[in-house]
N, C-alpha and C. Protein backbone atom coordinates (compact mmCIF):
# COMPACT_ATOMS: atom_id res chain seq x y z
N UNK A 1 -0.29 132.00 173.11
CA UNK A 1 0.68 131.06 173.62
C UNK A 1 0.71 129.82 172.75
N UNK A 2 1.55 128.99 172.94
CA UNK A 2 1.93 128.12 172.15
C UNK A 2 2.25 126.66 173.38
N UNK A 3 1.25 125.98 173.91
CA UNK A 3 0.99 125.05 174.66
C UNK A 3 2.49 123.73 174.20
N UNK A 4 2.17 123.46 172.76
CA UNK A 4 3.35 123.03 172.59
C UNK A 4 4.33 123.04 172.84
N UNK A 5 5.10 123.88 172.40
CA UNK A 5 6.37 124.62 172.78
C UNK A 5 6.85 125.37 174.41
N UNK A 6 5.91 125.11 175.14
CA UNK A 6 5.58 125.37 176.83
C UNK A 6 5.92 124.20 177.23
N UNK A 7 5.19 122.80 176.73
CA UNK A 7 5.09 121.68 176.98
C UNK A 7 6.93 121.16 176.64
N UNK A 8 7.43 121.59 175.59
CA UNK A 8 8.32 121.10 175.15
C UNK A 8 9.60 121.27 175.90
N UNK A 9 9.47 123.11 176.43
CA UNK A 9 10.38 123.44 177.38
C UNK A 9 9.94 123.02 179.02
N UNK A 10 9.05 122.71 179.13
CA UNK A 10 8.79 121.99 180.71
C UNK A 10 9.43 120.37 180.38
N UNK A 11 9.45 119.67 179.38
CA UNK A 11 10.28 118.40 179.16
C UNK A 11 11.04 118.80 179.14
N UNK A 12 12.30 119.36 178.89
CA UNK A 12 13.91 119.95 179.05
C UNK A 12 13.61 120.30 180.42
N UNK A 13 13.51 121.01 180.93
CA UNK A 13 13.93 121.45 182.80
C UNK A 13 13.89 119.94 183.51
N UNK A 14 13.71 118.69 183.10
CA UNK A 14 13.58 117.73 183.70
C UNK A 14 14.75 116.93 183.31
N UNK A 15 15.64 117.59 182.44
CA UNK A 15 17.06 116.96 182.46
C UNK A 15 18.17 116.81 183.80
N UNK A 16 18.12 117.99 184.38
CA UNK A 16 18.81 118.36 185.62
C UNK A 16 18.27 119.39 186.62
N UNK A 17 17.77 118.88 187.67
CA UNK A 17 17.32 119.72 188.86
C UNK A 17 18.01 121.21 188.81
N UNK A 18 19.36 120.67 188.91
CA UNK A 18 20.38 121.62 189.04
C UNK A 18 20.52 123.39 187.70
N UNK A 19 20.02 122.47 186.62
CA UNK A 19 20.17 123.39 185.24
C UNK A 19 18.87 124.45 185.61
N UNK A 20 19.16 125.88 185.51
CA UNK A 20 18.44 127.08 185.52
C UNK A 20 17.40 127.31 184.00
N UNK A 21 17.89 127.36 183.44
CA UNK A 21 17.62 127.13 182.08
C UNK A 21 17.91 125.67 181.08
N UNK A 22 16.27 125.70 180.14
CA UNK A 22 16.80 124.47 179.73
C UNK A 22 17.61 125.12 178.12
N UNK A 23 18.25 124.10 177.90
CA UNK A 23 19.64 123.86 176.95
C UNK A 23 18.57 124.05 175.49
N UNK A 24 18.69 125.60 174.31
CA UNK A 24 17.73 125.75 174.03
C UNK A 24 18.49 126.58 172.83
N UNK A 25 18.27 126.35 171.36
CA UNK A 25 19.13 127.30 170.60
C UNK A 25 17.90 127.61 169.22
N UNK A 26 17.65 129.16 169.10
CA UNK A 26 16.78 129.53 168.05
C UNK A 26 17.38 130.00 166.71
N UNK A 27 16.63 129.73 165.72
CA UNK A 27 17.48 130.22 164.70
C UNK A 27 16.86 130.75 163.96
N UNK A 28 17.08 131.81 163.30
CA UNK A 28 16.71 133.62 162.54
C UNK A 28 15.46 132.52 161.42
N UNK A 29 15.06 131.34 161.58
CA UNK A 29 14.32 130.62 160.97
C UNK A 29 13.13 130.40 161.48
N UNK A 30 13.08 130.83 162.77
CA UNK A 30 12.25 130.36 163.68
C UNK A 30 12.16 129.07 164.24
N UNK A 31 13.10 127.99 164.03
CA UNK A 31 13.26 126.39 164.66
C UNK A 31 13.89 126.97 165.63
N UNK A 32 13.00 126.29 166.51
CA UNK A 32 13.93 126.06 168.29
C UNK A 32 14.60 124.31 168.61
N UNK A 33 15.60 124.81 168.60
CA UNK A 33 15.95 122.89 169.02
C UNK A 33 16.31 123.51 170.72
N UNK A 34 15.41 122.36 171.32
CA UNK A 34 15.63 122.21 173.19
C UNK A 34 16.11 120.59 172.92
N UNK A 35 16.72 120.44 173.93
CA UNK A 35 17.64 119.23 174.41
C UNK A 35 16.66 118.65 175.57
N UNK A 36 16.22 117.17 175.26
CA UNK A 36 15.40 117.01 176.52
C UNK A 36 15.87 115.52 176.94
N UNK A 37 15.32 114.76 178.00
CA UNK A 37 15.99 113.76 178.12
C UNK A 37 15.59 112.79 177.00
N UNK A 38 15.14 112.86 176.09
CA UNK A 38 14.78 111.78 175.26
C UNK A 38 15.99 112.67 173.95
N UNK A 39 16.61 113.67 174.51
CA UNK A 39 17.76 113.62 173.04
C UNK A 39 16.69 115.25 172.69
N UNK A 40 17.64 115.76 171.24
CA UNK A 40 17.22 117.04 171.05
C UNK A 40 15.52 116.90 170.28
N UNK A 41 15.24 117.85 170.44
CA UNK A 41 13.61 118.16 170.10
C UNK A 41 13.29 119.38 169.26
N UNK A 42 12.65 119.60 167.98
CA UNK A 42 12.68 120.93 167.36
C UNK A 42 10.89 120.85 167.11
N UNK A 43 10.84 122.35 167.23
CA UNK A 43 9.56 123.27 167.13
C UNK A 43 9.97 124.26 166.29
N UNK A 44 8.88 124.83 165.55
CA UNK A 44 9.23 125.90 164.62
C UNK A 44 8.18 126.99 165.29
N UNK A 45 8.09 127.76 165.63
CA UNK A 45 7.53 128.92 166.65
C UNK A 45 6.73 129.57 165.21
N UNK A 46 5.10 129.81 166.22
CA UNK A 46 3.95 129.96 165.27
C UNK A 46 4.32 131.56 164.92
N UNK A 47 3.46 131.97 163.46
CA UNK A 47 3.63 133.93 163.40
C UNK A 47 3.26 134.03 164.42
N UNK A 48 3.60 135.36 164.84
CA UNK A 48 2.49 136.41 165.66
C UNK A 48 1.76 136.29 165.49
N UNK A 49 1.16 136.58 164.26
CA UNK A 49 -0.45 137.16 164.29
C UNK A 49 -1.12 135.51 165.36
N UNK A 50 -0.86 134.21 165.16
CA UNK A 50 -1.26 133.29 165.72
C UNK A 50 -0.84 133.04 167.28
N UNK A 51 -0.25 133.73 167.64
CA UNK A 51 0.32 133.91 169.41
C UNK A 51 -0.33 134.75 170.20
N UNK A 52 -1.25 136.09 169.54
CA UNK A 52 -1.44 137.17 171.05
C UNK A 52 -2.39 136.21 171.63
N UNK A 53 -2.77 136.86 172.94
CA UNK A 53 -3.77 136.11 173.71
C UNK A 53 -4.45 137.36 173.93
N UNK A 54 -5.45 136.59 175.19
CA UNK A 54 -6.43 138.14 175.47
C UNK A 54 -5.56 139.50 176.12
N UNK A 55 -4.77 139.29 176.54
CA UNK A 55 -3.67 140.16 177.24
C UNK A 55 -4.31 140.42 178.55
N UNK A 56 -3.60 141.05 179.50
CA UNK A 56 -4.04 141.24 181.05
C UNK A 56 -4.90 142.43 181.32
N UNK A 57 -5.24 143.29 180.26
CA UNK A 57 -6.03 144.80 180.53
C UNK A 57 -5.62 145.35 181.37
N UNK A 58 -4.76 145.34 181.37
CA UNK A 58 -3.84 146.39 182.35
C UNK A 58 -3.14 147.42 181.34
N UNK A 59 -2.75 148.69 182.13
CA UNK A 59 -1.46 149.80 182.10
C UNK A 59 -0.51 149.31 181.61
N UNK A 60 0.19 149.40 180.37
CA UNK A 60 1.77 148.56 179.28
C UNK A 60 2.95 149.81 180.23
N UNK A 61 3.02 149.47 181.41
CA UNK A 61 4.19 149.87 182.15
C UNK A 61 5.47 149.08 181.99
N UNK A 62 6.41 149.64 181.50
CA UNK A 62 7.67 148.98 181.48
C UNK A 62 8.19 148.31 182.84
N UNK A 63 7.91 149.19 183.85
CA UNK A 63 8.41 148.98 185.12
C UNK A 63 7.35 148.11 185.85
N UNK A 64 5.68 147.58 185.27
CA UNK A 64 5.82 146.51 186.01
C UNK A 64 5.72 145.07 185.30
N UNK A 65 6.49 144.55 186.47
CA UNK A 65 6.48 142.77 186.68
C UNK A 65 5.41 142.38 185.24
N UNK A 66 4.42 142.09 184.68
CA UNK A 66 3.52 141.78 183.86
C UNK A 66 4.30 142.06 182.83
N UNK A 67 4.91 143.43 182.44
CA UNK A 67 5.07 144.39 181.17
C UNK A 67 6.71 143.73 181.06
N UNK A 68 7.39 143.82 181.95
CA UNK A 68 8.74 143.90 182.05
C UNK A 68 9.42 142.58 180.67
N UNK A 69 8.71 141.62 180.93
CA UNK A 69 9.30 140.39 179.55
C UNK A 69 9.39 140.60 178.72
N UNK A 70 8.26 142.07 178.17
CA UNK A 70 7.62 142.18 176.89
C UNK A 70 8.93 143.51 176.38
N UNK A 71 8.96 144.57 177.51
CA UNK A 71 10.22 145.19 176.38
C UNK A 71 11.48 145.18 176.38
N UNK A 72 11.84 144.01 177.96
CA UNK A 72 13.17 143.48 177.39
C UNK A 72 13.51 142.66 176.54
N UNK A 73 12.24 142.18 176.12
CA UNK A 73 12.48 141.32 174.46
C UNK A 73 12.73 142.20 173.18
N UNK A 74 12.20 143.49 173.42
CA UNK A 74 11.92 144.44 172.53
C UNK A 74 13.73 145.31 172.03
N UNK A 75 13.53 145.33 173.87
CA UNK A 75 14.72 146.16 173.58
C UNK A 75 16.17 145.07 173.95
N UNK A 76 15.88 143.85 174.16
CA UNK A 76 16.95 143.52 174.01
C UNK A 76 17.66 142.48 172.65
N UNK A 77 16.29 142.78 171.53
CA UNK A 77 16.96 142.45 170.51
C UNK A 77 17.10 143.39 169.64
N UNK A 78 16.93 145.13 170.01
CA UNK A 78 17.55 145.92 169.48
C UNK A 78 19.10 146.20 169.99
N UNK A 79 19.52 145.64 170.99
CA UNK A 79 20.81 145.61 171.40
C UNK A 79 21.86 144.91 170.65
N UNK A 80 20.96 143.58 170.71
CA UNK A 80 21.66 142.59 169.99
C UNK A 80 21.85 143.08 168.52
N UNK A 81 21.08 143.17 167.96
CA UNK A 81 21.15 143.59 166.82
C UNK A 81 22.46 144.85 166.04
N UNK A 82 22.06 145.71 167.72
CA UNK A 82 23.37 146.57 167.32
C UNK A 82 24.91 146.17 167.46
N UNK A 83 25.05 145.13 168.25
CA UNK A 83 26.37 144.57 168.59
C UNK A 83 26.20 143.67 166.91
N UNK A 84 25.49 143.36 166.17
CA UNK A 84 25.77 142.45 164.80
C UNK A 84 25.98 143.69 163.90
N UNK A 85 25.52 144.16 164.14
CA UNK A 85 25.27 145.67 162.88
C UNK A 85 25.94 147.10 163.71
N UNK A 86 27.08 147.13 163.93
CA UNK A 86 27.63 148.36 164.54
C UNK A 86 27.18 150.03 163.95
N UNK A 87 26.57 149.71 162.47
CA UNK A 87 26.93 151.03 162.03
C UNK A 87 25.26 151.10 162.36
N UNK A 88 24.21 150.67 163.13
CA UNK A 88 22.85 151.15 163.36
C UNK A 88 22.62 152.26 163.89
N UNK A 89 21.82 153.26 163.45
CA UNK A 89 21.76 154.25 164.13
C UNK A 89 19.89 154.36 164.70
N UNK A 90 20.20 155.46 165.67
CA UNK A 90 18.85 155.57 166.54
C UNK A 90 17.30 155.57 165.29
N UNK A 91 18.16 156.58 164.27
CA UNK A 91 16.91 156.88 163.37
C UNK A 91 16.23 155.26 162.61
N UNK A 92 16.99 154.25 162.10
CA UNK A 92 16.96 153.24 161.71
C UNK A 92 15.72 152.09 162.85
N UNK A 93 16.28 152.53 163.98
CA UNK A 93 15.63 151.88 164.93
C UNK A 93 14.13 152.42 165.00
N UNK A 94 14.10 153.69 165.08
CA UNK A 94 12.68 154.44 165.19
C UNK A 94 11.93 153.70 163.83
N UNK A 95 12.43 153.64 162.59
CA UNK A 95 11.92 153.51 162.05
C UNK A 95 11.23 152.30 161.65
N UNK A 96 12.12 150.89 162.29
CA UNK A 96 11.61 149.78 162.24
C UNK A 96 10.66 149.84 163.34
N UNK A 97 10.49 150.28 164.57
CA UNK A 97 9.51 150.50 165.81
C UNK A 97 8.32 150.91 164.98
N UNK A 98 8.21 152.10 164.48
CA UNK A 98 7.61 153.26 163.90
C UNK A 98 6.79 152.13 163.12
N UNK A 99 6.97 151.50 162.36
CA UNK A 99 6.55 150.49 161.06
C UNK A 99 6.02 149.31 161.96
N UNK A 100 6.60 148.77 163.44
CA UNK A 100 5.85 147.84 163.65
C UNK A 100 4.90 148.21 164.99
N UNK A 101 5.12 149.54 165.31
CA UNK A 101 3.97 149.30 166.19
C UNK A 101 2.63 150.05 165.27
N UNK A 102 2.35 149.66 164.36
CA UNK A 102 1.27 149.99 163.39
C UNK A 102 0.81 148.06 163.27
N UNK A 103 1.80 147.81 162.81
CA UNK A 103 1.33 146.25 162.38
C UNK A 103 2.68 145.70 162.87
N UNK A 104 2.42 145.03 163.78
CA UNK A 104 3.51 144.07 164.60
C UNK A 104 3.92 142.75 164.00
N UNK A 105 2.93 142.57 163.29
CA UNK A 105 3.01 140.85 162.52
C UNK A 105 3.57 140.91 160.99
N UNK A 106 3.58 142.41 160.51
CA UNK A 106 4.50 142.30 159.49
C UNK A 106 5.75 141.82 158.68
N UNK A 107 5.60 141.57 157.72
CA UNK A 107 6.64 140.76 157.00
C UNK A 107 8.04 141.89 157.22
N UNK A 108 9.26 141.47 157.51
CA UNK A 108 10.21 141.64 157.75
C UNK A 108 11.14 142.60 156.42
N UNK A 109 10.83 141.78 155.57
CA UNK A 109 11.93 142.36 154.56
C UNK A 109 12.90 142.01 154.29
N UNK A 110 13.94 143.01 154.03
CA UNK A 110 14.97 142.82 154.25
C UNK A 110 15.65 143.62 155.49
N UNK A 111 14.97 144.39 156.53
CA UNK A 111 15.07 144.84 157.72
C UNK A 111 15.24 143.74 158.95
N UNK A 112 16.74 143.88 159.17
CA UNK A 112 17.24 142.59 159.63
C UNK A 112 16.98 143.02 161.49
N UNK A 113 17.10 144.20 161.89
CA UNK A 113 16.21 144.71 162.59
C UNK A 113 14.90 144.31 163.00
N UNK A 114 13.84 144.39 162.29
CA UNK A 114 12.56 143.82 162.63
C UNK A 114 12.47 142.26 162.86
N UNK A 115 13.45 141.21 161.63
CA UNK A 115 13.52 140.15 161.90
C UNK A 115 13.55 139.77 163.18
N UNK A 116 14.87 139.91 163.87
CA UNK A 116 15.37 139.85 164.66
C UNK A 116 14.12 140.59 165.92
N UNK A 117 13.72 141.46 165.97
CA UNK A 117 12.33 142.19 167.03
C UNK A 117 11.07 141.01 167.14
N UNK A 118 11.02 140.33 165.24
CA UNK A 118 9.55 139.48 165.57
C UNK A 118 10.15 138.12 166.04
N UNK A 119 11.33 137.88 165.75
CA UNK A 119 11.81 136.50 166.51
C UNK A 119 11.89 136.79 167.83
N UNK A 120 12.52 137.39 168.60
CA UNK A 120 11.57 137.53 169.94
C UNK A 120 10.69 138.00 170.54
N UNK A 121 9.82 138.30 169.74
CA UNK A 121 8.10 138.48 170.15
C UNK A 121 7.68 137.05 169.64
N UNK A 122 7.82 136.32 168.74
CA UNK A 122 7.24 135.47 168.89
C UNK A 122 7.66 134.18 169.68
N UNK A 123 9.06 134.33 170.06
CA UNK A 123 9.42 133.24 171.31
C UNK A 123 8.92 133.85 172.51
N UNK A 124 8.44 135.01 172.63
CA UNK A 124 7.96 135.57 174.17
C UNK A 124 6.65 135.00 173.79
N UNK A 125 5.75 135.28 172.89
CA UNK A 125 4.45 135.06 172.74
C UNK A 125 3.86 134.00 173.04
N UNK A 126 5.11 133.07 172.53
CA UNK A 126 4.62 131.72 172.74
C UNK A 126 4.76 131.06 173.94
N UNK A 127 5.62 131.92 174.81
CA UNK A 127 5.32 131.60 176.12
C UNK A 127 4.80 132.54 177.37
N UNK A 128 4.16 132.89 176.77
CA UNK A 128 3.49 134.26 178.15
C UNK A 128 2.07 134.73 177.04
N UNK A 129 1.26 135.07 177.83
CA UNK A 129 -0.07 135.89 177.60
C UNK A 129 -0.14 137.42 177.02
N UNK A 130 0.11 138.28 176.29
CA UNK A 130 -0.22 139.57 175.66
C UNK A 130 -0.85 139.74 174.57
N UNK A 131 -1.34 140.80 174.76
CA UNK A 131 -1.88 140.91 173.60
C UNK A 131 -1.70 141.67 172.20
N UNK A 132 -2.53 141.97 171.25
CA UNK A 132 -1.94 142.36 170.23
C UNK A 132 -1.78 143.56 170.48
N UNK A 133 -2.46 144.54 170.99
CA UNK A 133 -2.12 146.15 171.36
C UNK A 133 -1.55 146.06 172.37
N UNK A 134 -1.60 145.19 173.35
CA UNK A 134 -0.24 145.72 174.44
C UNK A 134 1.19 146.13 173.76
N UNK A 135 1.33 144.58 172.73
CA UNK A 135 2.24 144.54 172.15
C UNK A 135 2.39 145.58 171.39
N UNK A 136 1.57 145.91 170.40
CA UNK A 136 1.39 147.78 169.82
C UNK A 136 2.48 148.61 170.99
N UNK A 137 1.60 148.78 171.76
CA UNK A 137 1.67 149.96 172.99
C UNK A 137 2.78 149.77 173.23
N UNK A 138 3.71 148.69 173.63
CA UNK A 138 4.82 147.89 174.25
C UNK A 138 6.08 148.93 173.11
N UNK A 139 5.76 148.90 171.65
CA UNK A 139 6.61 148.94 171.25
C UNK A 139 6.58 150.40 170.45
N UNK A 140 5.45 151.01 170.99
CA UNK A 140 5.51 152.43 170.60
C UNK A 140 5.91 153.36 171.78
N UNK A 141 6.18 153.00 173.07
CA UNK A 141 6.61 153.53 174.29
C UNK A 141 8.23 153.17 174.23
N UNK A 142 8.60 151.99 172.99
CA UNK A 142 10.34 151.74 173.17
C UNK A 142 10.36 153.34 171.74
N UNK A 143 9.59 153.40 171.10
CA UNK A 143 9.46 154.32 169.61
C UNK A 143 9.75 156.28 170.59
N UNK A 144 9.38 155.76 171.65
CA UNK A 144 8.86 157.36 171.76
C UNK A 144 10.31 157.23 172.80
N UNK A 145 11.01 156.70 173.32
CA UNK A 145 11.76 156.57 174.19
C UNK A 145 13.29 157.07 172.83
N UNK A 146 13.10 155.86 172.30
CA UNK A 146 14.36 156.35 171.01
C UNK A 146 14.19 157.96 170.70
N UNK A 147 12.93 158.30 170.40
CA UNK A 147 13.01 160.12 170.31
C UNK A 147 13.65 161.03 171.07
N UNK A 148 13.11 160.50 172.21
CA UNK A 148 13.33 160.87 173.32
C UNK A 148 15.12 161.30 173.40
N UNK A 149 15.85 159.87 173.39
CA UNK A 149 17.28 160.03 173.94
C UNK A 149 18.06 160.58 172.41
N UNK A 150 17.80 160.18 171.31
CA UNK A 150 18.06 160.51 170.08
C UNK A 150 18.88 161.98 170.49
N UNK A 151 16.77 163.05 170.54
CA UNK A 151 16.75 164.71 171.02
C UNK A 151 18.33 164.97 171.60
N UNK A 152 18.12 164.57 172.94
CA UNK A 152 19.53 165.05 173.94
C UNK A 152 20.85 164.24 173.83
N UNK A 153 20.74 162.91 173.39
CA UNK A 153 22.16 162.03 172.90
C UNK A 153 22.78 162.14 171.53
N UNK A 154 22.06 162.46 170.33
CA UNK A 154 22.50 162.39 169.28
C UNK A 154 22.11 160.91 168.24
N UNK A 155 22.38 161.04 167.50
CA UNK A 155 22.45 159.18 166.64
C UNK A 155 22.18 158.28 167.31
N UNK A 156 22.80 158.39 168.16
CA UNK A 156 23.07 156.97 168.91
C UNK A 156 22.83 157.38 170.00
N UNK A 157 22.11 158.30 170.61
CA UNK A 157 21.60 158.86 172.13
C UNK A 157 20.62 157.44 172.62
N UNK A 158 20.30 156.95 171.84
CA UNK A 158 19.16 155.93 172.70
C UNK A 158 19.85 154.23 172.54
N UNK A 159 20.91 153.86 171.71
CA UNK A 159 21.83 152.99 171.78
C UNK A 159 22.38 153.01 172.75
N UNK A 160 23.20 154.02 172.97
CA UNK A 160 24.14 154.09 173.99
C UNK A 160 23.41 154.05 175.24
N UNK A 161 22.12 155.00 175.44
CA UNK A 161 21.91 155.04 176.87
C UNK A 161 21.42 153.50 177.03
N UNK A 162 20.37 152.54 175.79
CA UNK A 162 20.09 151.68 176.33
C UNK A 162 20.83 150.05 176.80
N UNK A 163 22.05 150.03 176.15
CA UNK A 163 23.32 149.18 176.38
C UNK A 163 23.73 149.27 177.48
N UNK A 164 23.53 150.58 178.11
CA UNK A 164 23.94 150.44 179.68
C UNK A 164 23.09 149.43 180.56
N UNK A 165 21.67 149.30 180.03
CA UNK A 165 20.50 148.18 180.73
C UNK A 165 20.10 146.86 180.45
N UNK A 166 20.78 146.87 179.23
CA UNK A 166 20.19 145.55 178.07
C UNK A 166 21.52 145.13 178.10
N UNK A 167 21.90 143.46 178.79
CA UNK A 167 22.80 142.69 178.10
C UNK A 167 22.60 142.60 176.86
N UNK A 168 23.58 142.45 176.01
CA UNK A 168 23.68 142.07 174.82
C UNK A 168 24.56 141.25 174.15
């Protein structure tokens, strides 16, 4: 976690009772500018490798409450990603999964895909507790899921089915 950047977004929620979220924009740079009452505020969000925590030793269940932050971050910046990059296909996806649930903190590339996967693992990281193999586990259960719908959907069997769940 990143105490800072916790600290920074608990100063923004104190703009307006009323506001659900505080007023908060990240950029493929990793700077977060939040808006707080003293005017805007920027943080640059630590690597991974400097975010896991001890994690909860628990079961990496998608379906529970604990797990649930971790692969709608996962899978909802493979969504996003596909609404920027239309021509992505399932295999592309496996393969950036495939590559980071070995080493999650890996350098990006030019795989605009993974970019985009470690920028929100490391804005989740920095605000919630997991660890480095949950996170593994987290993102080799989204790896085996893409196989999965690939098999019976085609190319895009695990795009399509997962756009039906993931705003994007």
């Amino acid at each position: 976690m990143d105490q800072n950047l916790v600290d920074l977004l608990k100063a923004a929620e104190v703009i307006s009772p009323n506001q659900k979220e505080a007023k908060m924009k990240i950029g493929r740079d990793g700077v977060v500018e939040v808006e707080t009452p003293d005017g805007p505020k920027k943080a640059t969000l630590k690597p991974l490798a400097e975010l896991y925590g001890p994690g909860r030793n628990a079961d990496v269940d998608p379906e529970s409450d604990a797990f649930m932050p971790l692969f709608m971050a996962i899978e909802g910046a493979i969504v996003k990603e596909w609404r920027f990059a239309p021509a992505l296909t399932d295999a592309q996806v496996a393969s950036t999964l495939d590559r980071l649930g070995l080493k999650p903190e890996s350098a990006p590339g030019a795989d605009e895909l993974a970019a985009s996967l470690l920028l929100e693992l490391r804005l989740l990281l920095s605000l919630n507790n997991y660890s480095r193999q949950e996170v593994r586990t987290a993102i080799r259960r989204v790896s085996r899921s893409v196989a999965r719908h690939t098999q019976v959907g085609g190319p895009r069997g695990y795009l399509e089915f997962i756009r039906k769940y993931i705003p994007g």
